[in-house]
PDB file of N, CA and C in Angstrom:
ATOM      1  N   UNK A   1       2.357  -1.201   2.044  1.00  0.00           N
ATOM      2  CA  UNK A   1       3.215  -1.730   3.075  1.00  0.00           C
ATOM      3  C   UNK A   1       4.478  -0.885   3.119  1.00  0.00           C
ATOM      4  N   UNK A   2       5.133  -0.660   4.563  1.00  0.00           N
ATOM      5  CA  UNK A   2       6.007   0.035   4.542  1.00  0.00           C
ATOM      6  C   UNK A   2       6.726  -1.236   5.263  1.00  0.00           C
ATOM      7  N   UNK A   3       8.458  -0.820   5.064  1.00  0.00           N
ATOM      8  CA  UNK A   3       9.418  -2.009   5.531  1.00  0.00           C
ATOM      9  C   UNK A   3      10.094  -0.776   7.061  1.00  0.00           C
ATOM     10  N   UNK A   4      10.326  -1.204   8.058  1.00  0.00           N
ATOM     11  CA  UNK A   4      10.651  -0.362   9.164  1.00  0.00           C
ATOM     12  C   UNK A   4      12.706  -0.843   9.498  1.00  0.00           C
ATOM     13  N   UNK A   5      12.710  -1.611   8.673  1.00  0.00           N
ATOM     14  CA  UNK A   5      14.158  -1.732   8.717  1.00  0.00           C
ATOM     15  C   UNK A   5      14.211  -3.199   8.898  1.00  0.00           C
ATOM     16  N   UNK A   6      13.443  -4.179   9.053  1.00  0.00           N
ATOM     17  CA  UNK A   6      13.503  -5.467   9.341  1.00  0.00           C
ATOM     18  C   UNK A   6      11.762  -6.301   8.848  1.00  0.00           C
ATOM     19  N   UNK A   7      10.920  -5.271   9.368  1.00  0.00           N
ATOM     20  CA  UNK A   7       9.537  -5.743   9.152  1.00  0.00           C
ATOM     21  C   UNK A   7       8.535  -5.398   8.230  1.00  0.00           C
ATOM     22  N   UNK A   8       8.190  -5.981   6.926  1.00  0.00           N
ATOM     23  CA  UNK A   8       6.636  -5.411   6.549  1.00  0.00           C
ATOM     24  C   UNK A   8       5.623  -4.870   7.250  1.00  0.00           C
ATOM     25  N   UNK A   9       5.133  -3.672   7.478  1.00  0.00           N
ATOM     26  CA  UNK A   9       3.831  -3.524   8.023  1.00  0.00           C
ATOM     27  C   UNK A   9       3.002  -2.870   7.375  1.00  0.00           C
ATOM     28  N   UNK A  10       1.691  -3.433   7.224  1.00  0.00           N
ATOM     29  CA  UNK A  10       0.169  -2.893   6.862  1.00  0.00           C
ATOM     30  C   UNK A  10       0.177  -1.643   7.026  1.00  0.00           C
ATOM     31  N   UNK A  11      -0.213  -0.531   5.952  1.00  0.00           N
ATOM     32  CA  UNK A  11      -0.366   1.006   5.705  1.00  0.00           C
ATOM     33  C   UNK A  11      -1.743   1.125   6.045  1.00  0.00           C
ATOM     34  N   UNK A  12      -2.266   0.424   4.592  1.00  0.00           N
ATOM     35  CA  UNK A  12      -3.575   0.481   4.257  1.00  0.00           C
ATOM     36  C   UNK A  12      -4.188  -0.590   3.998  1.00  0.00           C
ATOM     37  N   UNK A  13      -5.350  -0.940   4.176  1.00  0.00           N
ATOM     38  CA  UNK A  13      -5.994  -2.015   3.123  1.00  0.00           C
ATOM     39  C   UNK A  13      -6.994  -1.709   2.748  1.00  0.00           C
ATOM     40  N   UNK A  14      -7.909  -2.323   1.772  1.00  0.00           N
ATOM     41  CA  UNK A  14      -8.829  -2.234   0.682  1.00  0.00           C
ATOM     42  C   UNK A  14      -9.863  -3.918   0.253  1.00  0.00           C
ATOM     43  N   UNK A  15     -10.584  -3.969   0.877  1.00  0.00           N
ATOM     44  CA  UNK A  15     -11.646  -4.616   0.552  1.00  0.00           C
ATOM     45  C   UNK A  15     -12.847  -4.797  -0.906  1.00  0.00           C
ATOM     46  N   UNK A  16     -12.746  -5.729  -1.646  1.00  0.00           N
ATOM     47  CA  UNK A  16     -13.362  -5.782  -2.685  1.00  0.00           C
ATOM     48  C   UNK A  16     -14.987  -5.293  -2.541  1.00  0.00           C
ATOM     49  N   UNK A  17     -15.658  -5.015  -2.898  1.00  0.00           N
ATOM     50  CA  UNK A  17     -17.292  -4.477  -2.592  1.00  0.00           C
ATOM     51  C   UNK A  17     -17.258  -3.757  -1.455  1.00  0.00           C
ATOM     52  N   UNK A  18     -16.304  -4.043  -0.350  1.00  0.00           N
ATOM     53  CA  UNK A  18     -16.927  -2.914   0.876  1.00  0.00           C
ATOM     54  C   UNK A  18     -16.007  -1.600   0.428  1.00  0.00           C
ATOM     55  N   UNK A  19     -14.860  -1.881   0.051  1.00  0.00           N
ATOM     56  CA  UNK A  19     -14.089  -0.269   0.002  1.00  0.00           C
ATOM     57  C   UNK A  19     -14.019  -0.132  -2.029  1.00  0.00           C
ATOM     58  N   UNK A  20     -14.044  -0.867  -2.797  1.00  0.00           N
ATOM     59  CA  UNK A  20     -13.628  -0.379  -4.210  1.00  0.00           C
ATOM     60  C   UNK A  20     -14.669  -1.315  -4.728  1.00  0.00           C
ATOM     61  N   UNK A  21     -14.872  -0.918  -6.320  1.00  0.00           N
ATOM     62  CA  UNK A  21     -15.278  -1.941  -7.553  1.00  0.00           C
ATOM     63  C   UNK A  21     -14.554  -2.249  -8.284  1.00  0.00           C
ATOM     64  N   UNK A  22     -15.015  -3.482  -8.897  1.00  0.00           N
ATOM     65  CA  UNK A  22     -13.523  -3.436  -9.809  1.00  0.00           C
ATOM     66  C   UNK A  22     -14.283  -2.486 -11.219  1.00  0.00           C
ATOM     67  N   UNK A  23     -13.663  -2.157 -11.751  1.00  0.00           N
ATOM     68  CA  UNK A  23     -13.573  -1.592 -13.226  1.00  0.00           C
ATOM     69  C   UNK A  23     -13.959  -0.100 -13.069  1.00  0.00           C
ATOM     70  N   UNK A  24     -13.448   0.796 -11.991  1.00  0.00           N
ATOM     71  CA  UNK A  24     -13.764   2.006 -11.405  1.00  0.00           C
ATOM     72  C   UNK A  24     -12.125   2.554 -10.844  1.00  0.00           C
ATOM     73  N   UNK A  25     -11.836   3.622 -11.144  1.00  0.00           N
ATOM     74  CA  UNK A  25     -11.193   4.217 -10.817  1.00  0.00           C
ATOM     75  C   UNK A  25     -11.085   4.979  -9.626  1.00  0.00           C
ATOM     76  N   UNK A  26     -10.238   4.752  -8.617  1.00  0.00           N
ATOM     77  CA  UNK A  26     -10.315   5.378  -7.602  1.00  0.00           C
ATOM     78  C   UNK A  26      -8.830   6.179  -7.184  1.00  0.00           C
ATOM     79  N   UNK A  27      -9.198   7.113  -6.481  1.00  0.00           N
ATOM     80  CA  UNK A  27      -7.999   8.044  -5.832  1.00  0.00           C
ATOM     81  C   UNK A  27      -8.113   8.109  -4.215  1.00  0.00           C
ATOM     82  N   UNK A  28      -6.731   7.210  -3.750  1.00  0.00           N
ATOM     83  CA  UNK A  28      -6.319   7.317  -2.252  1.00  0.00           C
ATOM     84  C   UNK A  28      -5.434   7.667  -1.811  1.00  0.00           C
ATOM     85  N   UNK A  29      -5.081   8.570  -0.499  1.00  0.00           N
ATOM     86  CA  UNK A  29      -4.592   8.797  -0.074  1.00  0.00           C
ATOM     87  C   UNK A  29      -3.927   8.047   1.111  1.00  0.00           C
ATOM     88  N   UNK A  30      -2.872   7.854   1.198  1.00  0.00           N
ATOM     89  CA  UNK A  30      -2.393   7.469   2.885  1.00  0.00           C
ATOM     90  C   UNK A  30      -1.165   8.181   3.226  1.00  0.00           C
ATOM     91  N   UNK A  31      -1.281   8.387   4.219  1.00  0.00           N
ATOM     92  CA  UNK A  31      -0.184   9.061   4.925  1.00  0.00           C
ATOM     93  C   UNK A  31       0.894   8.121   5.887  1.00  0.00           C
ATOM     94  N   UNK A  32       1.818   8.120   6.025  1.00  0.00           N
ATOM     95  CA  UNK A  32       2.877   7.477   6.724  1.00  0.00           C
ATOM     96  C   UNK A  32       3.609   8.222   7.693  1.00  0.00           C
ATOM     97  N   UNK A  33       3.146   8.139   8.092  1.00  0.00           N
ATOM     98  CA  UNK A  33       3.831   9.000   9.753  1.00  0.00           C
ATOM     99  C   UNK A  33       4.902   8.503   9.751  1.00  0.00           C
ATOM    100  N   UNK A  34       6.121   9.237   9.925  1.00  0.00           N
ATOM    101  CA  UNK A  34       7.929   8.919  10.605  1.00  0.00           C
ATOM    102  C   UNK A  34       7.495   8.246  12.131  1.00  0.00           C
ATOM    103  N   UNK A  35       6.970   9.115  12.861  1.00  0.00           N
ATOM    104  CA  UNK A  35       6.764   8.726  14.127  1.00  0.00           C
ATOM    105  C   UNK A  35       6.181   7.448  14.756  1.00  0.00           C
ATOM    106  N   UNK A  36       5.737   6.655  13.480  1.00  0.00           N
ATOM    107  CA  UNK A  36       5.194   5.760  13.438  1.00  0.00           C
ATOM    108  C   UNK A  36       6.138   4.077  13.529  1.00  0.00           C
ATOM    109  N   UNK A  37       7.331   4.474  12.401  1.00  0.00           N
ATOM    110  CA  UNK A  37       8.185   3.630  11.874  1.00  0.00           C
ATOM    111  C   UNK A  37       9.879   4.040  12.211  1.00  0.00           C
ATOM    112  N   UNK A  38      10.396   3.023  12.289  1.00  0.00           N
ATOM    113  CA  UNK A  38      11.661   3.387  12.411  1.00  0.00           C
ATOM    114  C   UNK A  38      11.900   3.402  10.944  1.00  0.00           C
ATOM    115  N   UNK A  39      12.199   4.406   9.965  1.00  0.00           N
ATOM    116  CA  UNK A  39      12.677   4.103   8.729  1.00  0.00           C
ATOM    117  C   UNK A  39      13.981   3.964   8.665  1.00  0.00           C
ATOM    118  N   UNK A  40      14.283   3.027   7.801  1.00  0.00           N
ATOM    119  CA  UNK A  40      16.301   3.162   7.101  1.00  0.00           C
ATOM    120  C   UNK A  40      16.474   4.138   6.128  1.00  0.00           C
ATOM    121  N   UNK A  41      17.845   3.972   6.112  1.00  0.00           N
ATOM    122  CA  UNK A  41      18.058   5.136   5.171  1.00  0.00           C
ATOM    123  C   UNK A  41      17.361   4.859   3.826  1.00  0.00           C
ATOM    124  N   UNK A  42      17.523   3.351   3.508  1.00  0.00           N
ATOM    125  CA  UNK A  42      17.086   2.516   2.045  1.00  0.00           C
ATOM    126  C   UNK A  42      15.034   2.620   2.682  1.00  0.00           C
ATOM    127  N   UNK A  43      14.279   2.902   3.331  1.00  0.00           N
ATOM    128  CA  UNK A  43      13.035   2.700   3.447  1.00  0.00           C
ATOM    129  C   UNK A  43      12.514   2.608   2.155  1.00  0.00           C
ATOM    130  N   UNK A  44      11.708   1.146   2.211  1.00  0.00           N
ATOM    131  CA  UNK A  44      10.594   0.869   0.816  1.00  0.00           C
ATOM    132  C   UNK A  44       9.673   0.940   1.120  1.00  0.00           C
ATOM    133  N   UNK A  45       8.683   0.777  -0.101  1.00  0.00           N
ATOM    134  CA  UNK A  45       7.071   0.993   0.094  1.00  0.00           C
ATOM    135  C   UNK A  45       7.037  -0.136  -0.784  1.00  0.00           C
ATOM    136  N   UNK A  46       5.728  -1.177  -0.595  1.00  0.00           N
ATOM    137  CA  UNK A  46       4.986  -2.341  -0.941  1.00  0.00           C
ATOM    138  C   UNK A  46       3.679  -2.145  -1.406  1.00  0.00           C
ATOM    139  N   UNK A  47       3.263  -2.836  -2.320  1.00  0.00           N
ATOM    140  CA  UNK A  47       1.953  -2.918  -2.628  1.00  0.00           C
ATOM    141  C   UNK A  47       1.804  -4.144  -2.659  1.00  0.00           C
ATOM    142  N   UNK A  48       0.570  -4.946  -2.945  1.00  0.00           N
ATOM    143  CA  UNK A  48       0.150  -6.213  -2.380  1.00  0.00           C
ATOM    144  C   UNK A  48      -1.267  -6.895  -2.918  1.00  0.00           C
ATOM    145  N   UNK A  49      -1.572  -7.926  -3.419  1.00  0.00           N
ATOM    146  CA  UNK A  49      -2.550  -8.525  -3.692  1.00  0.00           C
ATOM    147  C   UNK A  49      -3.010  -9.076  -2.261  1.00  0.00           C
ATOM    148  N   UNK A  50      -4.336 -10.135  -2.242  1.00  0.00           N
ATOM    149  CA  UNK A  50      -4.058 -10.455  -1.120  1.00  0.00           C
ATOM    150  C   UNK A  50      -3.448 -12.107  -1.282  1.00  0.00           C
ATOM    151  N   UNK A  51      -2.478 -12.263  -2.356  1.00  0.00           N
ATOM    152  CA  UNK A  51      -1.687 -13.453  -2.039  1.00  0.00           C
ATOM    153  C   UNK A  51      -2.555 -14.613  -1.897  1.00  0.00           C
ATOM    154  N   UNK A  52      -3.993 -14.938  -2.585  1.00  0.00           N
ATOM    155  CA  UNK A  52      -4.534 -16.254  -2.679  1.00  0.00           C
ATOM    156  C   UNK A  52      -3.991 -16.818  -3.942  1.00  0.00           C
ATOM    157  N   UNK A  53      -4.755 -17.696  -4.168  1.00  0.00           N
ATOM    158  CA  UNK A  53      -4.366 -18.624  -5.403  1.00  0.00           C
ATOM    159  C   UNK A  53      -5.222 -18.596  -6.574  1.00  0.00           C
ATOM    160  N   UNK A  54      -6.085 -17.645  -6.215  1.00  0.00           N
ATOM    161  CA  UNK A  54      -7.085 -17.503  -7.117  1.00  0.00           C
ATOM    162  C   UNK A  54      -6.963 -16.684  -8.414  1.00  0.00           C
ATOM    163  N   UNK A  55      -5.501 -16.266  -8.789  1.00  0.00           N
ATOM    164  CA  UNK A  55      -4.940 -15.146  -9.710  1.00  0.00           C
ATOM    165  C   UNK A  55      -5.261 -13.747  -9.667  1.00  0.00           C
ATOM    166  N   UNK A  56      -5.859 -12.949  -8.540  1.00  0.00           N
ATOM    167  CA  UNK A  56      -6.666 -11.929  -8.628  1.00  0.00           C
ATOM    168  C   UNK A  56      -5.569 -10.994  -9.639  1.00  0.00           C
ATOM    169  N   UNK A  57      -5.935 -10.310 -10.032  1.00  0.00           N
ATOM    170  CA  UNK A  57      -5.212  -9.158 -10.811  1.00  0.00           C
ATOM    171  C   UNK A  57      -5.037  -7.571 -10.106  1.00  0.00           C
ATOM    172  N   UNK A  58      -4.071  -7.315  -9.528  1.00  0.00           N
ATOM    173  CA  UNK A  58      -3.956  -5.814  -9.114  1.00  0.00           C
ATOM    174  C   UNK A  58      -3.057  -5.105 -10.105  1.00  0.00           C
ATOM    175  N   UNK A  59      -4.095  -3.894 -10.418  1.00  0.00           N
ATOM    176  CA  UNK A  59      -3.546  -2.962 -11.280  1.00  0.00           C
ATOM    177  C   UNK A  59      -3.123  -1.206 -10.726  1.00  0.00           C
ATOM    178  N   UNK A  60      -2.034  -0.667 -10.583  1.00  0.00           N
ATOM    179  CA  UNK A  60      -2.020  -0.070  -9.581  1.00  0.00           C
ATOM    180  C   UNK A  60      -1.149   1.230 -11.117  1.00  0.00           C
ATOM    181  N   UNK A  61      -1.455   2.722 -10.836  1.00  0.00           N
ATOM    182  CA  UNK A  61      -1.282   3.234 -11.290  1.00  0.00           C
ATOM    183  C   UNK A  61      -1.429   4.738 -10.947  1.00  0.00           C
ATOM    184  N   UNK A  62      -0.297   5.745 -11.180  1.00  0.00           N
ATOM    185  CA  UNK A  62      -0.411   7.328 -10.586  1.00  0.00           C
ATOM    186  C   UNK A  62      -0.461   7.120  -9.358  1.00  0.00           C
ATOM    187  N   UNK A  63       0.449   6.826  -9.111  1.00  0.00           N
ATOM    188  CA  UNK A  63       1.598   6.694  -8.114  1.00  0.00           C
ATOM    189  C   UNK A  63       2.111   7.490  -7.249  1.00  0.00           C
ATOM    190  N   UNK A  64       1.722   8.452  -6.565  1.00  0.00           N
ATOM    191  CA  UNK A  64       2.696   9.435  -6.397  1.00  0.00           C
ATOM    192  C   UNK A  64       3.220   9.903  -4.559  1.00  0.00           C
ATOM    193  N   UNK A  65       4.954   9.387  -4.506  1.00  0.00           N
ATOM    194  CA  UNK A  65       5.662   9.818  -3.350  1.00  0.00           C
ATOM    195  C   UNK A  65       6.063  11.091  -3.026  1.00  0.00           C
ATOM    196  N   UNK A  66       5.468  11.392  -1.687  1.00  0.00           N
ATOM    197  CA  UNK A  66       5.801  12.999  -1.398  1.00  0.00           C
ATOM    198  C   UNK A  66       6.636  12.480  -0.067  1.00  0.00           C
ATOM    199  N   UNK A  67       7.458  13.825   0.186  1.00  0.00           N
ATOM    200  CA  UNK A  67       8.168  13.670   1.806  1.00  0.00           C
ATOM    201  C   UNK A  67       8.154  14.901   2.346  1.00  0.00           C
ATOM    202  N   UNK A  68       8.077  15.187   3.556  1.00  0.00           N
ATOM    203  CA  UNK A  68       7.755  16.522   4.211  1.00  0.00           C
ATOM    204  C   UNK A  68       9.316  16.567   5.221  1.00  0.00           C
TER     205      UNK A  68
END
């Protein structure tokens, strides 16, 4: 999730069995277009469970922010 100066919005998402497994390592890419977002000077980035109640566990790791 990127914040545009007021709003959360959806980057990417990821589906359990249709896009990942669990106990598998995966490497993704997303790109964030400027042209896309109004960024602030403070612009954040979000990551996200999908917020049920069911405790899912997201483990998120190698990390890495580039800017062009």
């Amino acid at each position: 999730m990127v914040i545009d100066g007021t709003t959360w919005n959806t980057v990417a998402g990821y589906v359990s069995v249709t896009d990942f497994v669990n106990g598998q390592f995966y490497q993704k890419t997303v790109f964030i277009y400027e042209p896309d977002y109004t960024f602030p000077t403070d612009m954040k980035i979000g990551f996200r469970c999908d917020a049920s109640n069911n405790k899912d566990k997201v483990y998120i790791d190698e990390v890495k922010v580039s800017a062009k």
